[in-house]
C-alpha atoms as a PDB file:
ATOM      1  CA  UNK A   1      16.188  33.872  28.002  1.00  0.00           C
ATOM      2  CA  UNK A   2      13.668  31.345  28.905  1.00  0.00           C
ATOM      3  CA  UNK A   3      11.381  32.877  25.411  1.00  0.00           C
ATOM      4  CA  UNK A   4      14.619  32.229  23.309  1.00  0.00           C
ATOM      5  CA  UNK A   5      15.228  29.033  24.695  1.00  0.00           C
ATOM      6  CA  UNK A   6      11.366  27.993  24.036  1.00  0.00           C
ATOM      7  CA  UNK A   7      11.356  29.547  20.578  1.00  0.00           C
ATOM      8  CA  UNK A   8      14.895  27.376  19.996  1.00  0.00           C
ATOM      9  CA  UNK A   9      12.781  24.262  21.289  1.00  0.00           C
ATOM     10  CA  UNK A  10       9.843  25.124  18.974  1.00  0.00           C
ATOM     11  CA  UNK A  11      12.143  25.226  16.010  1.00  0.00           C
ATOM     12  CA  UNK A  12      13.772  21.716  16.963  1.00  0.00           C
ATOM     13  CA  UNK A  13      10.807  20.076  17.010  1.00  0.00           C
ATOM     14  CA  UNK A  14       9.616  21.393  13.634  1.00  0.00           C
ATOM     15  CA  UNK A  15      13.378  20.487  11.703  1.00  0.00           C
ATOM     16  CA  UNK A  16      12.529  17.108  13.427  1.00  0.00           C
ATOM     17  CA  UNK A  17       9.012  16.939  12.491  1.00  0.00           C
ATOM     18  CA  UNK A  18      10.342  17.868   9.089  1.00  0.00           C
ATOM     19  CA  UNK A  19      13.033  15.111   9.068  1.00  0.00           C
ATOM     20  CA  UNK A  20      10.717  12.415   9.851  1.00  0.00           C
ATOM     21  CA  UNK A  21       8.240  13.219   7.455  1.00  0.00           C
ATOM     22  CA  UNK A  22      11.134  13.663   4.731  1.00  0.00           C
ATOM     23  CA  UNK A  23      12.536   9.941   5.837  1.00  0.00           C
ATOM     24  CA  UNK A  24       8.850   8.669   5.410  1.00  0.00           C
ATOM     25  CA  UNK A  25       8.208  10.066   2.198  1.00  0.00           C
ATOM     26  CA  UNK A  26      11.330   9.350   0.028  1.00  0.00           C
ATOM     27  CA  UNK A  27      12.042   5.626  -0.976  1.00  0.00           C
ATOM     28  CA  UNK A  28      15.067   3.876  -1.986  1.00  0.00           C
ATOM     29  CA  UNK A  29      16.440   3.995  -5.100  1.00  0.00           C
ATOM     30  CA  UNK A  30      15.819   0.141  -5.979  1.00  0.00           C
ATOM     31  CA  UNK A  31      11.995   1.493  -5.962  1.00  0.00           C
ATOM     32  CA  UNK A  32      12.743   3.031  -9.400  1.00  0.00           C
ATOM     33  CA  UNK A  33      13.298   0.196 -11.278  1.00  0.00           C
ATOM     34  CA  UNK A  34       9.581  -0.494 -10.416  1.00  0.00           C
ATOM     35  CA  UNK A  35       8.476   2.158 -12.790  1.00  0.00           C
ATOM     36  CA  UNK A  36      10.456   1.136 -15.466  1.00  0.00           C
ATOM     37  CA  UNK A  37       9.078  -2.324 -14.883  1.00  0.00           C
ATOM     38  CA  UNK A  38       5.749  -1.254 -14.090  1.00  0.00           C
ATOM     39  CA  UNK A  39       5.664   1.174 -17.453  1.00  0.00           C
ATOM     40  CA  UNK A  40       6.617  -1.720 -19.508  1.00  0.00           C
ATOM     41  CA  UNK A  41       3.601  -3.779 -18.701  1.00  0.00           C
ATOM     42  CA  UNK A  42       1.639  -0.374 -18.950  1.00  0.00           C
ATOM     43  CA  UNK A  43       2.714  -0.435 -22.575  1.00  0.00           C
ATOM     44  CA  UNK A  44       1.764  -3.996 -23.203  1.00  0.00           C
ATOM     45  CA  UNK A  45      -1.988  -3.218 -21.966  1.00  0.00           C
ATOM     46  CA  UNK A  46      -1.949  -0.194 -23.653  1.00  0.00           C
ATOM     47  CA  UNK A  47      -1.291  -2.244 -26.562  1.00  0.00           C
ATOM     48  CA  UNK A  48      -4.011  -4.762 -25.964  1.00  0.00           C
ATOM     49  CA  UNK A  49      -6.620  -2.515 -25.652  1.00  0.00           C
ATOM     50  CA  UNK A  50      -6.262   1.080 -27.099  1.00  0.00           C
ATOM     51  CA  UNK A  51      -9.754   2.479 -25.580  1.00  0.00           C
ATOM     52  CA  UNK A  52      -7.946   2.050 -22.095  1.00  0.00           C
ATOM     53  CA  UNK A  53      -6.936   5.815 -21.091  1.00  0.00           C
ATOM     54  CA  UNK A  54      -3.794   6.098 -21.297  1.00  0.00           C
ATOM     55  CA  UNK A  55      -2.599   8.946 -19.152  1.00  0.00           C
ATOM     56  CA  UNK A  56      -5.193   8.698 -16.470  1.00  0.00           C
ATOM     57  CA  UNK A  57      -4.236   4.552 -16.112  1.00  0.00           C
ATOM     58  CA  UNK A  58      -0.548   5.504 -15.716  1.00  0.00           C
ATOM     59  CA  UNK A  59      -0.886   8.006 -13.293  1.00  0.00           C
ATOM     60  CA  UNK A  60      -2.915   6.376 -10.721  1.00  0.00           C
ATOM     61  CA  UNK A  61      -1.208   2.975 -11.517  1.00  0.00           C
ATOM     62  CA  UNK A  62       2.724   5.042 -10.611  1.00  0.00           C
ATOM     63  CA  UNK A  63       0.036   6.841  -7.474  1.00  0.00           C
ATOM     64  CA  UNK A  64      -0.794   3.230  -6.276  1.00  0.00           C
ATOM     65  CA  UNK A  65       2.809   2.188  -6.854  1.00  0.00           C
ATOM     66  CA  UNK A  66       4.615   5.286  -4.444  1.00  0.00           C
ATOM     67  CA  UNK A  67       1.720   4.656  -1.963  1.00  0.00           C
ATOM     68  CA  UNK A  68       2.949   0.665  -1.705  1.00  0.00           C
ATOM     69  CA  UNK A  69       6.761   1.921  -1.441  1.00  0.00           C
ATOM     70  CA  UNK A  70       5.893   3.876   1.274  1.00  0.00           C
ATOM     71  CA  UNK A  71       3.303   1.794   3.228  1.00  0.00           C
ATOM     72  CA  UNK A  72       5.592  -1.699   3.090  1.00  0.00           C
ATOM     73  CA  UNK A  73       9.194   0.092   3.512  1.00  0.00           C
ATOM     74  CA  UNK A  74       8.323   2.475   5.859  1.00  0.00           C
ATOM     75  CA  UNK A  75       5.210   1.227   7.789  1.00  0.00           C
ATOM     76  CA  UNK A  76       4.540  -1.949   7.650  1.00  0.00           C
ATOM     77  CA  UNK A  77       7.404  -3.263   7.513  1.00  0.00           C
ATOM     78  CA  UNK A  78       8.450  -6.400   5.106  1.00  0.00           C
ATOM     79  CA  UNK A  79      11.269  -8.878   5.027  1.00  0.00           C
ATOM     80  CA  UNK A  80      14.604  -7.532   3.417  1.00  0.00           C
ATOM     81  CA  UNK A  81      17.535  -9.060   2.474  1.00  0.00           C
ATOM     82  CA  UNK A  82      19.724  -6.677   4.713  1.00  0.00           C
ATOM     83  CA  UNK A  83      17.649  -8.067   7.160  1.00  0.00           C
ATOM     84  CA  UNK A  84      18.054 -11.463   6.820  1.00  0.00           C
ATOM     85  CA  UNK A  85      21.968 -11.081   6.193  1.00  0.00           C
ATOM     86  CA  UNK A  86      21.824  -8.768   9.529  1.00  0.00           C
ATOM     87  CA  UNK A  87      19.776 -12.178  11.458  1.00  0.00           C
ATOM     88  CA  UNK A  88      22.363 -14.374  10.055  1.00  0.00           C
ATOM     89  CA  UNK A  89      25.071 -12.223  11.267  1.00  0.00           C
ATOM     90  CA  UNK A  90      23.223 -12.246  15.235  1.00  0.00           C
ATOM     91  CA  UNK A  91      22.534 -15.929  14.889  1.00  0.00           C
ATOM     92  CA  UNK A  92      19.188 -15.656  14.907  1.00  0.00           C
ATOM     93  CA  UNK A  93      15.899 -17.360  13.394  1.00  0.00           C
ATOM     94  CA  UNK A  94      14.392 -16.023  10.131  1.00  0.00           C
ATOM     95  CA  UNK A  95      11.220 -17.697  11.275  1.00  0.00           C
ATOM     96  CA  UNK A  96      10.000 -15.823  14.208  1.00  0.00           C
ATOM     97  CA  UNK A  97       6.303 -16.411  14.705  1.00  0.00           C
ATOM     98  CA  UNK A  98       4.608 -13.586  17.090  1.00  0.00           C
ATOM     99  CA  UNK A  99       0.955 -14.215  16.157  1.00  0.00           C
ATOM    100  CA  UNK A 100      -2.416 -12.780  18.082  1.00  0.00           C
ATOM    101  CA  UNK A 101      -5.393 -15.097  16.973  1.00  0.00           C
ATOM    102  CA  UNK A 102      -7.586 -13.096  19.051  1.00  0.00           C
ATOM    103  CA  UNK A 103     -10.032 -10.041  17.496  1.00  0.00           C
ATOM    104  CA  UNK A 104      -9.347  -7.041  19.394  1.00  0.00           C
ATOM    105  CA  UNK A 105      -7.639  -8.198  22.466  1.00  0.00           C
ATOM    106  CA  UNK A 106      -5.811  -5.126  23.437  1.00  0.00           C
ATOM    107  CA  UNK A 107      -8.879  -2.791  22.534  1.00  0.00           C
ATOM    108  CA  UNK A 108      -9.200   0.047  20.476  1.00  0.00           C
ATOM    109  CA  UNK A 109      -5.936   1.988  19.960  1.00  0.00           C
ATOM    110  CA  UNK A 110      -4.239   4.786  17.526  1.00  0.00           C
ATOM    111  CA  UNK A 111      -2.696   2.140  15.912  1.00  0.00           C
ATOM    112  CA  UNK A 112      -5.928   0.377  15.580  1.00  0.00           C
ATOM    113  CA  UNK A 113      -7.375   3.668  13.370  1.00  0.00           C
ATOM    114  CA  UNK A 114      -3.945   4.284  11.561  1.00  0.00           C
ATOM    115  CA  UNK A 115      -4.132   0.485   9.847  1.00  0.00           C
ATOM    116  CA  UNK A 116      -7.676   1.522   9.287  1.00  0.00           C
ATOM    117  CA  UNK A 117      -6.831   4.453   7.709  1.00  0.00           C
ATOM    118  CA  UNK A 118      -3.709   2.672   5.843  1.00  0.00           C
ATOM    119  CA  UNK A 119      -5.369   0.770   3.413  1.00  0.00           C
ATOM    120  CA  UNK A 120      -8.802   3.454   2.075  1.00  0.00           C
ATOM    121  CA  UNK A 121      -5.997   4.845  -0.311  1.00  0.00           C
ATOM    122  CA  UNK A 122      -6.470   0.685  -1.805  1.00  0.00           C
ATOM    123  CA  UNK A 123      -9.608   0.538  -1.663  1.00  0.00           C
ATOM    124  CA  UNK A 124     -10.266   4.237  -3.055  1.00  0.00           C
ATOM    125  CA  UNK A 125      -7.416   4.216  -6.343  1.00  0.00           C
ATOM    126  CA  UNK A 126      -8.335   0.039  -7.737  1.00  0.00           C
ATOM    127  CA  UNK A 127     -11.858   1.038  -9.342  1.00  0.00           C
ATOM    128  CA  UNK A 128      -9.944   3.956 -10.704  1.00  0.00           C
ATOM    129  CA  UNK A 129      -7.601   1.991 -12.253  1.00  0.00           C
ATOM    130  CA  UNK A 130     -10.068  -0.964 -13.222  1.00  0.00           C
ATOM    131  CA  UNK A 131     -13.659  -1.466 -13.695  1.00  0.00           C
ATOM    132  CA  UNK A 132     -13.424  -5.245 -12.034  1.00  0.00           C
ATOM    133  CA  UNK A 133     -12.687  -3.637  -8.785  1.00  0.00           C
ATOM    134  CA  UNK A 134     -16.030  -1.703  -9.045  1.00  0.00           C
ATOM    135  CA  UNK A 135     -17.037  -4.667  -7.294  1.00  0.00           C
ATOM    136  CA  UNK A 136     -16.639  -4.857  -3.541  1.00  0.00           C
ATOM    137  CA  UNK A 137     -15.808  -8.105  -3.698  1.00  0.00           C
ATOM    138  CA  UNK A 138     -13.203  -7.594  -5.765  1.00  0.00           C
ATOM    139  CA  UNK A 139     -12.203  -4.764  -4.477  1.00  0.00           C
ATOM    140  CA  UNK A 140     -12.005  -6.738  -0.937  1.00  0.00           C
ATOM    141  CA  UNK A 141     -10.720  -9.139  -2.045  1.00  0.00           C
ATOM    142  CA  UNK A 142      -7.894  -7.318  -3.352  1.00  0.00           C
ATOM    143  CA  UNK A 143      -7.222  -5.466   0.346  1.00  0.00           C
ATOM    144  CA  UNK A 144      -7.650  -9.103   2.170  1.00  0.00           C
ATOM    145  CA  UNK A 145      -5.037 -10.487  -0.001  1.00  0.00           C
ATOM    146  CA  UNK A 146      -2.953  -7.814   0.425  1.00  0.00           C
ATOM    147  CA  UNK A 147      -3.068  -7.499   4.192  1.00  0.00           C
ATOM    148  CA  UNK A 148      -2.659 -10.832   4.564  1.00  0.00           C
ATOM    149  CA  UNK A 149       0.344 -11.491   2.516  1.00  0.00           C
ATOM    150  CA  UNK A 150       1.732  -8.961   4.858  1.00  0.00           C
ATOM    151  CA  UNK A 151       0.837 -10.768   8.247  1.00  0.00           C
ATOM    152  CA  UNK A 152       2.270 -13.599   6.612  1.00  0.00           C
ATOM    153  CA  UNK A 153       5.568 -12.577   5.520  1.00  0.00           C
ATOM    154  CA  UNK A 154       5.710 -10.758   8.609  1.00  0.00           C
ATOM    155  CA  UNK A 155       6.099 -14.473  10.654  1.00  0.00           C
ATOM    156  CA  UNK A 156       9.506 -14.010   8.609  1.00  0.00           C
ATOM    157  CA  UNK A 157      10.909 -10.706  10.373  1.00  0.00           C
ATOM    158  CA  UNK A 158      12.281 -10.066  13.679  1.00  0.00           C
ATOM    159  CA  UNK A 159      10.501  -7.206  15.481  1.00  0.00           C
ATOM    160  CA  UNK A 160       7.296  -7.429  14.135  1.00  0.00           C
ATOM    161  CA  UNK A 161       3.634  -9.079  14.820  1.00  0.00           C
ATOM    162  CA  UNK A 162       0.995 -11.192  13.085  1.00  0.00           C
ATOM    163  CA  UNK A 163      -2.109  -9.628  14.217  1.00  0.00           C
ATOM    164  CA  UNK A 164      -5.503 -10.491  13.242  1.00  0.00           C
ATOM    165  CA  UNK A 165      -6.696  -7.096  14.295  1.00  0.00           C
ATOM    166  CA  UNK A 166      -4.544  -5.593  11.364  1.00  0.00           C
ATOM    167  CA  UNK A 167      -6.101  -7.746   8.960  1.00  0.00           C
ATOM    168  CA  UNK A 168      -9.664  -6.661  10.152  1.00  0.00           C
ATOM    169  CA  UNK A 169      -8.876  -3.437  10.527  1.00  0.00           C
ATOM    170  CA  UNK A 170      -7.174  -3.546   6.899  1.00  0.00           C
ATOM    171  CA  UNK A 171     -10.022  -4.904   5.094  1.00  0.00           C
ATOM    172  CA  UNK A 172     -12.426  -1.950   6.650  1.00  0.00           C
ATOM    173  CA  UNK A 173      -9.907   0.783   5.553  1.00  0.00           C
ATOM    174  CA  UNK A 174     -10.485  -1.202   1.653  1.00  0.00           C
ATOM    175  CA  UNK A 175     -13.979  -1.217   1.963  1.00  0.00           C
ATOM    176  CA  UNK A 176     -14.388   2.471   2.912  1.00  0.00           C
ATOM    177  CA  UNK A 177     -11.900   3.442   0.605  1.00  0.00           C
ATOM    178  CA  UNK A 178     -14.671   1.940  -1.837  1.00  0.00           C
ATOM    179  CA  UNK A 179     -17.224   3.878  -0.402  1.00  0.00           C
ATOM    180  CA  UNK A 180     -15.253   6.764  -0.989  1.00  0.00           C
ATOM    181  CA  UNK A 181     -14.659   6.131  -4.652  1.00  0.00           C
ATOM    182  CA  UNK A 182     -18.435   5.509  -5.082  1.00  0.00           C
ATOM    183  CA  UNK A 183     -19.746   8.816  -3.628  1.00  0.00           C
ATOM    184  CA  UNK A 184     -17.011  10.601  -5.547  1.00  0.00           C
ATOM    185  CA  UNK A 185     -18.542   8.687  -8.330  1.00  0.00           C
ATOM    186  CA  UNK A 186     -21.867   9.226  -7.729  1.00  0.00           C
ATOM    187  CA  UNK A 187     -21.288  12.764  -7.522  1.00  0.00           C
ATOM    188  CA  UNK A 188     -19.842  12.699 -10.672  1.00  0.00           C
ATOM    189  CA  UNK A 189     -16.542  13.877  -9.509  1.00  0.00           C
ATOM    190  CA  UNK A 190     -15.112  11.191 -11.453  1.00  0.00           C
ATOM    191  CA  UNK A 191     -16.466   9.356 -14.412  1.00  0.00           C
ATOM    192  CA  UNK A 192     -16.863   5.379 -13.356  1.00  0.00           C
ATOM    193  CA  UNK A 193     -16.062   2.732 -16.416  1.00  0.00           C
ATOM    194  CA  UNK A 194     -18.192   1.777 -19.254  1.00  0.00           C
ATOM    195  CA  UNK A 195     -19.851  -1.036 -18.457  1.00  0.00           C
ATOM    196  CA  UNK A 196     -20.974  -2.383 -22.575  1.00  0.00           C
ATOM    197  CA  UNK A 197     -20.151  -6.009 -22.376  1.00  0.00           C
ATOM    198  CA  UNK A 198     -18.821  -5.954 -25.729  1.00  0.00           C
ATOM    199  CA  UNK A 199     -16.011  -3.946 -24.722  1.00  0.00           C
ATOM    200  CA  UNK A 200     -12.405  -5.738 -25.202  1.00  0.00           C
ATOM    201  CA  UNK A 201     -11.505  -7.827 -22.469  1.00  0.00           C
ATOM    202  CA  UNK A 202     -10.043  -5.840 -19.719  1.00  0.00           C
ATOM    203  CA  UNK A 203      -6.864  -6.280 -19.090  1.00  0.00           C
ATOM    204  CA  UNK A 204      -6.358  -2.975 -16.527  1.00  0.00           C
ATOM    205  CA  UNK A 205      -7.270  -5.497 -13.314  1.00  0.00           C
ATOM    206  CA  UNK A 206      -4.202  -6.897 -13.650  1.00  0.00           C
ATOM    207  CA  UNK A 207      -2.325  -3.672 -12.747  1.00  0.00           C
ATOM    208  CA  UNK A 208      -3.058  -3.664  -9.108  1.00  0.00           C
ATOM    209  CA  UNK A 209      -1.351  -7.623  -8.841  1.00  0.00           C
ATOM    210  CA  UNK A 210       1.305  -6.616 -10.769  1.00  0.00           C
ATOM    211  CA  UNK A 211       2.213  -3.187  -8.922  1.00  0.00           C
ATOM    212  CA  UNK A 212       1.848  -5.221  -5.498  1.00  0.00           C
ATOM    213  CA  UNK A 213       4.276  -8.354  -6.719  1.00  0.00           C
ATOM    214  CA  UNK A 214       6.587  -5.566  -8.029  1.00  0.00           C
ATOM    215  CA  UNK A 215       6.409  -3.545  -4.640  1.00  0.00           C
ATOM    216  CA  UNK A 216       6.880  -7.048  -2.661  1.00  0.00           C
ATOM    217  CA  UNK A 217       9.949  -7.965  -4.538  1.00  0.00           C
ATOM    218  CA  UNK A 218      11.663  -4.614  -4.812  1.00  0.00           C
ATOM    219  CA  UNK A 219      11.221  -4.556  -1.144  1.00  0.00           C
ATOM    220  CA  UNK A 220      12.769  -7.889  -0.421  1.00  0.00           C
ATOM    221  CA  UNK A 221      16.303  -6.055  -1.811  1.00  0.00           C
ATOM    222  CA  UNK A 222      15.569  -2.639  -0.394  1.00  0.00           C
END
């Protein structure tokens, strides 16, 4: 009995397992009228520059755009409108400031290496999609502004924190997501950009602003 009732446990915890990951992965159906929106202005680039590659562009730009669903709905956590209605409803502030200031005050923790870990996906997929962001600057840049738009908006939600360790922590997970596209690169896994000068202008670093704006509003009325 005690074998059944151990194998029945087992099997709980894998359905839940299961669950969780299923509730993490899918994204609400607002989230598809980014890629309608985010194909249009595809389209447009397309249009202004025909050497750009068509397929390859889309699919990491749609890649990029999933990933942000995910990380902002699910993870990070952003300000919604059911939210806000939900505050108004409890009487409550929509500004609630809960800020650390201080680098690594409560140590190094899993959540410390998950936010790392949150943002190489960034840092890895914007040189794909552009040949600006085979810069690290720009490429850092990108991830900074990013994490902390998120901090900041985050002042506006209940139950979360503004944490200067997440913005650190962010950044480094852009950087060595860089590093990662540069070895793949320099193992000629993948083929970096041309770099001729006389190339068209290049619109394609536009793409990663416009899938985060897209991802930000979207969000909002999530």
């Amino acid at each position: 009995m005690e074998t059944v009732a151990n194998n029945q446990s087992s099997v709980e915890i894998q359905i839940g397992l299961f669950e969780a990951i299923k509730d993490l992965l899918l994204i609400e159906p607002i989230f598809l009228l980014g890629i309608v929106l985010i194909g249009i202005f595809l389209v447009m680039i397309f249009k202004k520059n025909g050497d750009i590659p068509k397929v390859k562009t889309a699919t990491l730009s749609l890649t990029m755009y999933y990933y942000l669903c995910v990380m902002l709905s699910h993870i990070v956590g952003i300000p919604t409108f059911s939210e806000y209605r939900r505050i108004s409803q409890l009487g409550e502030t929509f500004f609630n400031p809960n800020i650390n200031l201080i680098p690594f005050s409560d140590g190094f923790s899993l959540s410390f290496i998950l936010n790392i870990f949150l943002f190489v996906p960034l840092g890895f997929v914007c040189p794909l999609i552009s040949k600006n962001f085979e810069r690290l600057r720009n490429t850092v840049l990108i991830g900074f502004g990013l994490s902390l738009t998120i901090e900041i908006v985050q002042l506006f939600t209940l139950l979360r924190a503004t944490d200067i360790d997440d913005l650190l922590t962010n950044v480094m997970g852009t950087i060595i997501g860089y590093f990662c596209y540069k070895l793949i690169a320099k193992l000629r896994i993948v083929k970096p950009h041309l770099s001729d000068d006389s190339m068209k202008r290049d619109f394609t670093v536009y793409i990663p602003i416009v899938i985060i704006i897209v991802t930000f509003v979207l969000g909002f009325f999530s």
